[in-house]
N, C-alpha and C. Protein backbone atom coordinates (compact mmCIF):
# COMPACT_ATOMS: atom_id res chain seq x y z
N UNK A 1 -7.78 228.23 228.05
CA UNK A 1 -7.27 228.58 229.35
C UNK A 1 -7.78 227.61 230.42
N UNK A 2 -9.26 227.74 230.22
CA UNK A 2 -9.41 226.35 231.05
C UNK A 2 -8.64 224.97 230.96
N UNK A 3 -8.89 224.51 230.03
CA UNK A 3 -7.84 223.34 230.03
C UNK A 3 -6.41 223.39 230.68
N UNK A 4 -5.66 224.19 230.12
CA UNK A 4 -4.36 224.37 230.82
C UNK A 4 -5.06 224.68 232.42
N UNK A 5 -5.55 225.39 232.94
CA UNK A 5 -5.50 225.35 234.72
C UNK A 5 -5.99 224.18 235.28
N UNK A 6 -7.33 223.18 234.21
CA UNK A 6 -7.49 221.87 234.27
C UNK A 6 -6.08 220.89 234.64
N UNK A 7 -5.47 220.83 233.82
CA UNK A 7 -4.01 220.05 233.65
C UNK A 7 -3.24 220.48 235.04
N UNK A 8 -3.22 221.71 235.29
CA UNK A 8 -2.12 221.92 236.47
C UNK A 8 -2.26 221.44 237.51
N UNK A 9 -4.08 221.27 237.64
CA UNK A 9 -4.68 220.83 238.66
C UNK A 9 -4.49 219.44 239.10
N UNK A 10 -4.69 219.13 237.76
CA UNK A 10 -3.90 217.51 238.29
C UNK A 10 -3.06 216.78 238.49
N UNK A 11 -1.79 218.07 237.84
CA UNK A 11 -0.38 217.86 238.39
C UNK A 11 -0.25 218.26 239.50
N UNK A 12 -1.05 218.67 240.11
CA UNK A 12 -1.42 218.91 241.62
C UNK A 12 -1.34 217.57 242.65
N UNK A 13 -2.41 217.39 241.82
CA UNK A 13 -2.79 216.23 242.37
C UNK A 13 -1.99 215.27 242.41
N UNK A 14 -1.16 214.79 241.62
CA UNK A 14 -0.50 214.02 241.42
C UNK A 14 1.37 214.24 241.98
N UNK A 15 1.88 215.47 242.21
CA UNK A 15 2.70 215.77 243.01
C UNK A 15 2.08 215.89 244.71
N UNK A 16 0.49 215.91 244.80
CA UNK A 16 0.75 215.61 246.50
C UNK A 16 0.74 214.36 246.65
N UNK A 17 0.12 213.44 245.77
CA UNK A 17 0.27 212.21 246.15
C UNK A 17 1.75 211.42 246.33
N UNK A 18 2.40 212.14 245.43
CA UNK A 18 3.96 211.67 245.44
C UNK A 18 4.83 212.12 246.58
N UNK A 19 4.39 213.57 246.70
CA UNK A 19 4.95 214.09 247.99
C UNK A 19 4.66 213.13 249.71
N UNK A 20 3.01 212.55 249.88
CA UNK A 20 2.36 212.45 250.60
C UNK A 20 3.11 210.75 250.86
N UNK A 21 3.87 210.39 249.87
CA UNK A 21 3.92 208.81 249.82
C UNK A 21 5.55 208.61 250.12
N UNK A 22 6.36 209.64 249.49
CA UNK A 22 7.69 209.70 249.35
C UNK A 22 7.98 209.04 250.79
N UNK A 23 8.05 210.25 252.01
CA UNK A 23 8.62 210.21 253.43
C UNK A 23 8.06 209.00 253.65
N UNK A 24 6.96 208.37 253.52
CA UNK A 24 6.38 206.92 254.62
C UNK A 24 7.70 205.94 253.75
N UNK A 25 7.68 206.16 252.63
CA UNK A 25 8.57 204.87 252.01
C UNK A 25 10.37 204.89 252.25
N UNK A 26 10.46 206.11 252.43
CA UNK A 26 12.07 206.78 252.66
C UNK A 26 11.94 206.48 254.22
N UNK A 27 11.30 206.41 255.17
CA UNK A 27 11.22 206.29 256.02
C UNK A 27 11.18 204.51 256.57
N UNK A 28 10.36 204.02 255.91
CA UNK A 28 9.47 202.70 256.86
C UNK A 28 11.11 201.63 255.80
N UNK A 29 11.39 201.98 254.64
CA UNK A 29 12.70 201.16 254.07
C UNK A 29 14.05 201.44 254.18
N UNK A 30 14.42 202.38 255.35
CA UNK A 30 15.27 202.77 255.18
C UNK A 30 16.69 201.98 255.74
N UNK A 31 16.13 201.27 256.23
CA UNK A 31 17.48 200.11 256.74
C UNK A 31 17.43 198.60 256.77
N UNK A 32 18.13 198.40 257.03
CA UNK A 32 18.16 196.59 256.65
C UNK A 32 18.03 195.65 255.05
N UNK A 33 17.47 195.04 255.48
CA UNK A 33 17.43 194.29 254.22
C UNK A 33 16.16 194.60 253.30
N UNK A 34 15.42 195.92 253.65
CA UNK A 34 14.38 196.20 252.88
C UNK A 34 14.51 197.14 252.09
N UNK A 35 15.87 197.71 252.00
CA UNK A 35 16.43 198.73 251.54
C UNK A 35 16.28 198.54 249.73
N UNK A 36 16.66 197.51 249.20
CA UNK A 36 16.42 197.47 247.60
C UNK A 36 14.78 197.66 247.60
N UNK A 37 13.85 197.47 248.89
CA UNK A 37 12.43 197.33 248.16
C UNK A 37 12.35 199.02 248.53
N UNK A 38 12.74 199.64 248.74
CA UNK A 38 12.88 201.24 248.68
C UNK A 38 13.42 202.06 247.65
N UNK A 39 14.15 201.65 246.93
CA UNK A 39 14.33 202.01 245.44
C UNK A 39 13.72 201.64 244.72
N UNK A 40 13.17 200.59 244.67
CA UNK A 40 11.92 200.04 243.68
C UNK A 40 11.15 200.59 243.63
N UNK A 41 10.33 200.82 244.58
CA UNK A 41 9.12 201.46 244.70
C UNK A 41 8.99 202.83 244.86
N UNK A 42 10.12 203.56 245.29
CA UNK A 42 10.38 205.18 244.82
C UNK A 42 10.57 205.38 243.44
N UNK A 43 10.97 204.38 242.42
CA UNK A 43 11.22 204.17 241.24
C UNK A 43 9.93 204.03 240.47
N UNK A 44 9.10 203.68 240.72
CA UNK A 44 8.00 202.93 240.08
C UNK A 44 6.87 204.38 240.58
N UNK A 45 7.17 204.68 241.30
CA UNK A 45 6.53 205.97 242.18
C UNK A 45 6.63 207.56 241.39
N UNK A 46 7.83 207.23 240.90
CA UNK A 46 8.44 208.56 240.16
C UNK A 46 7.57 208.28 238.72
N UNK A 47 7.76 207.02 238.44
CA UNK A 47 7.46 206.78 237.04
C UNK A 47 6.16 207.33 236.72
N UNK A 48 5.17 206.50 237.80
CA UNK A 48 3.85 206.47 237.57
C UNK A 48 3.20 207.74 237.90
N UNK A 49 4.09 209.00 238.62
CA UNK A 49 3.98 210.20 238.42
C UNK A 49 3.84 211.35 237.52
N UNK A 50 5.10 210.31 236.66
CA UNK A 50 5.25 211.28 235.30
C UNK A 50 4.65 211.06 234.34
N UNK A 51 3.95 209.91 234.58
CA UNK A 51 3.09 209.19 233.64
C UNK A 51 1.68 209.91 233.63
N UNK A 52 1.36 209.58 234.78
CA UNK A 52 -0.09 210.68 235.34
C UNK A 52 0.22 211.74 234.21
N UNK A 53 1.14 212.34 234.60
CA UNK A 53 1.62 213.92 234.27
C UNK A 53 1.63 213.72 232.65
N UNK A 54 1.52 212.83 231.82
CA UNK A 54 1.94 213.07 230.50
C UNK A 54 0.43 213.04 230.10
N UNK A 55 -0.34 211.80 230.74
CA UNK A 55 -1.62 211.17 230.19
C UNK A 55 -2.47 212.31 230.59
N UNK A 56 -2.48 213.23 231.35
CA UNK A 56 -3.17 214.45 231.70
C UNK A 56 -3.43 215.40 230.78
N UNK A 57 -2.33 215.27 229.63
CA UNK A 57 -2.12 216.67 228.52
C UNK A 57 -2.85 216.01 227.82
N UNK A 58 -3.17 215.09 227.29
CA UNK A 58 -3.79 214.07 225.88
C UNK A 58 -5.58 214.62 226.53
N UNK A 59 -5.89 214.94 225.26
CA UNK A 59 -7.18 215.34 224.83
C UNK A 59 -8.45 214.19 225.04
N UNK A 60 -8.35 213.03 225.30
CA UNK A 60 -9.27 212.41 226.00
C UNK A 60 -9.36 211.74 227.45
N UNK A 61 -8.14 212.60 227.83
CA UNK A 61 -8.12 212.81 229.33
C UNK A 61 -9.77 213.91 230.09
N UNK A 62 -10.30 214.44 229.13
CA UNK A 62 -11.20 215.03 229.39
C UNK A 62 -12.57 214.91 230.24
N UNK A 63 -12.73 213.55 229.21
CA UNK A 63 -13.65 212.06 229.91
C UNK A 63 -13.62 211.93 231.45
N UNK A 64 -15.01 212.01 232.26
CA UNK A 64 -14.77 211.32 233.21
C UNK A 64 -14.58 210.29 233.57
N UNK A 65 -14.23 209.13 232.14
CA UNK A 65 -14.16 207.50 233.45
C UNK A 65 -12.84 207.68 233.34
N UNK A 66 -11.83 207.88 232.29
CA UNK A 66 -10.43 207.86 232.30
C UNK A 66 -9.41 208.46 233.43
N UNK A 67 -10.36 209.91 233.83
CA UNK A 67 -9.49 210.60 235.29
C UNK A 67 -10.12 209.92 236.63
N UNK A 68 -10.93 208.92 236.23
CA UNK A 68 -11.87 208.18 237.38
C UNK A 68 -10.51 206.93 237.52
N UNK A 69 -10.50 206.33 236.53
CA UNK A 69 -9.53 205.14 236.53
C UNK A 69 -7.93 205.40 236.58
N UNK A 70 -7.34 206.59 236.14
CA UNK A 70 -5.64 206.88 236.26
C UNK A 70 -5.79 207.16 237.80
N UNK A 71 -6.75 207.69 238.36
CA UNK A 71 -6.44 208.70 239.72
C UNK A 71 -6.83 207.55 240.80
N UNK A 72 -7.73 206.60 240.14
CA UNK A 72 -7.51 204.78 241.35
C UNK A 72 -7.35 204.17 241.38
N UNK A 73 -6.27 204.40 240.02
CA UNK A 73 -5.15 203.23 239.68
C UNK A 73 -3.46 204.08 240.82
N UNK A 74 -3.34 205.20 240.38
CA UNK A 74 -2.02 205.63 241.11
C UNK A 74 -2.01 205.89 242.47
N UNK A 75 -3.97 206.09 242.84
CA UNK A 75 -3.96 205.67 244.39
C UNK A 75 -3.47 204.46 245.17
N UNK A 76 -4.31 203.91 244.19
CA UNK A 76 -4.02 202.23 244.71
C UNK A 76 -3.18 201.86 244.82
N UNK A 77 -1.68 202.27 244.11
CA UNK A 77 -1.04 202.18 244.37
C UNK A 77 0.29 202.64 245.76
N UNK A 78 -0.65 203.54 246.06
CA UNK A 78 0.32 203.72 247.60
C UNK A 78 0.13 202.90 248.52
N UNK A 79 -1.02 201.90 248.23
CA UNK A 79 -1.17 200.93 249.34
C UNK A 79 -0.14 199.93 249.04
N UNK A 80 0.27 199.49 248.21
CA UNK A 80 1.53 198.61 247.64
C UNK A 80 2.18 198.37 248.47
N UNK A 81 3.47 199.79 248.63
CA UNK A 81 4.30 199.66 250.09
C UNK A 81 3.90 199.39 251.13
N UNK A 82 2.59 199.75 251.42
CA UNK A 82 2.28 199.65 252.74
C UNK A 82 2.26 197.88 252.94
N UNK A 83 1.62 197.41 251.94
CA UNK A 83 1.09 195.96 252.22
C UNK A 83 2.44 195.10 251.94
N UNK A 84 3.41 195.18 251.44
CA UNK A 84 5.02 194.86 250.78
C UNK A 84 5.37 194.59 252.54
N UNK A 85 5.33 195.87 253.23
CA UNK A 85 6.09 196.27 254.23
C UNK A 85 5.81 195.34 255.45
N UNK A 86 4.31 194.99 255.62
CA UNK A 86 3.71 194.13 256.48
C UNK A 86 3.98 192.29 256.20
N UNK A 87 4.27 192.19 254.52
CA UNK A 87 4.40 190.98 254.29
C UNK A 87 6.00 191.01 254.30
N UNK A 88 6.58 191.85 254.18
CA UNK A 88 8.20 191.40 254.02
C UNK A 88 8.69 191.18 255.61
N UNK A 89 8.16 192.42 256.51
CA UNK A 89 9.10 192.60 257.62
C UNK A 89 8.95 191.97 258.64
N UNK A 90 9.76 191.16 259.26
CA UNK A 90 9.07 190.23 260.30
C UNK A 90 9.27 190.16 261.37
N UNK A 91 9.22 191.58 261.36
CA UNK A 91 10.02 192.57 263.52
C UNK A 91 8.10 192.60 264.02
């Protein structure tokens, strides 16, 4: 039982981060010519969500360096757009 409320928890985690990232990127790409880098990266966003979400059920997800390294690897990744957005846009 623990385990399973373990797991939900970090599908927790991992749907606020998706939630928390969605609107800035639907938002900051939503017009002009930055528009394909807004499907990309909502794409890659979804992925690395569901990915979280699979690698969470596997039994040496248990380990602390592994939920140390998925959870600041898919952080790290919300800075992506942000830094994309500053190097692409040139308003």
């Amino acid at each position: 039982m623990c385990r399973i409320v373990a797991t939900l928890d970090y599908w927790g985690i991992t749907i606020l981060i998706l939630g928390s990232v969605y609107p800035f990127i639907s938002y900051r790409y939503a017009c002009g010519d930055l528009i394909i880098y807004r499907y990309v990266f909502i794409s890659i966003l979804t992925l690395l969500t569901f990915g979280c979400m699979v690698i969470t059920v596997s039994p040496t997800f248990l380990k602390p360096l592994p939920k140390m390294i998925l959870f600041l690897g898919f952080g790290a990744f919300v800075a992506v757009p942000t830094a994309a957005l500053y190097i692409l846009d040139d308003d």
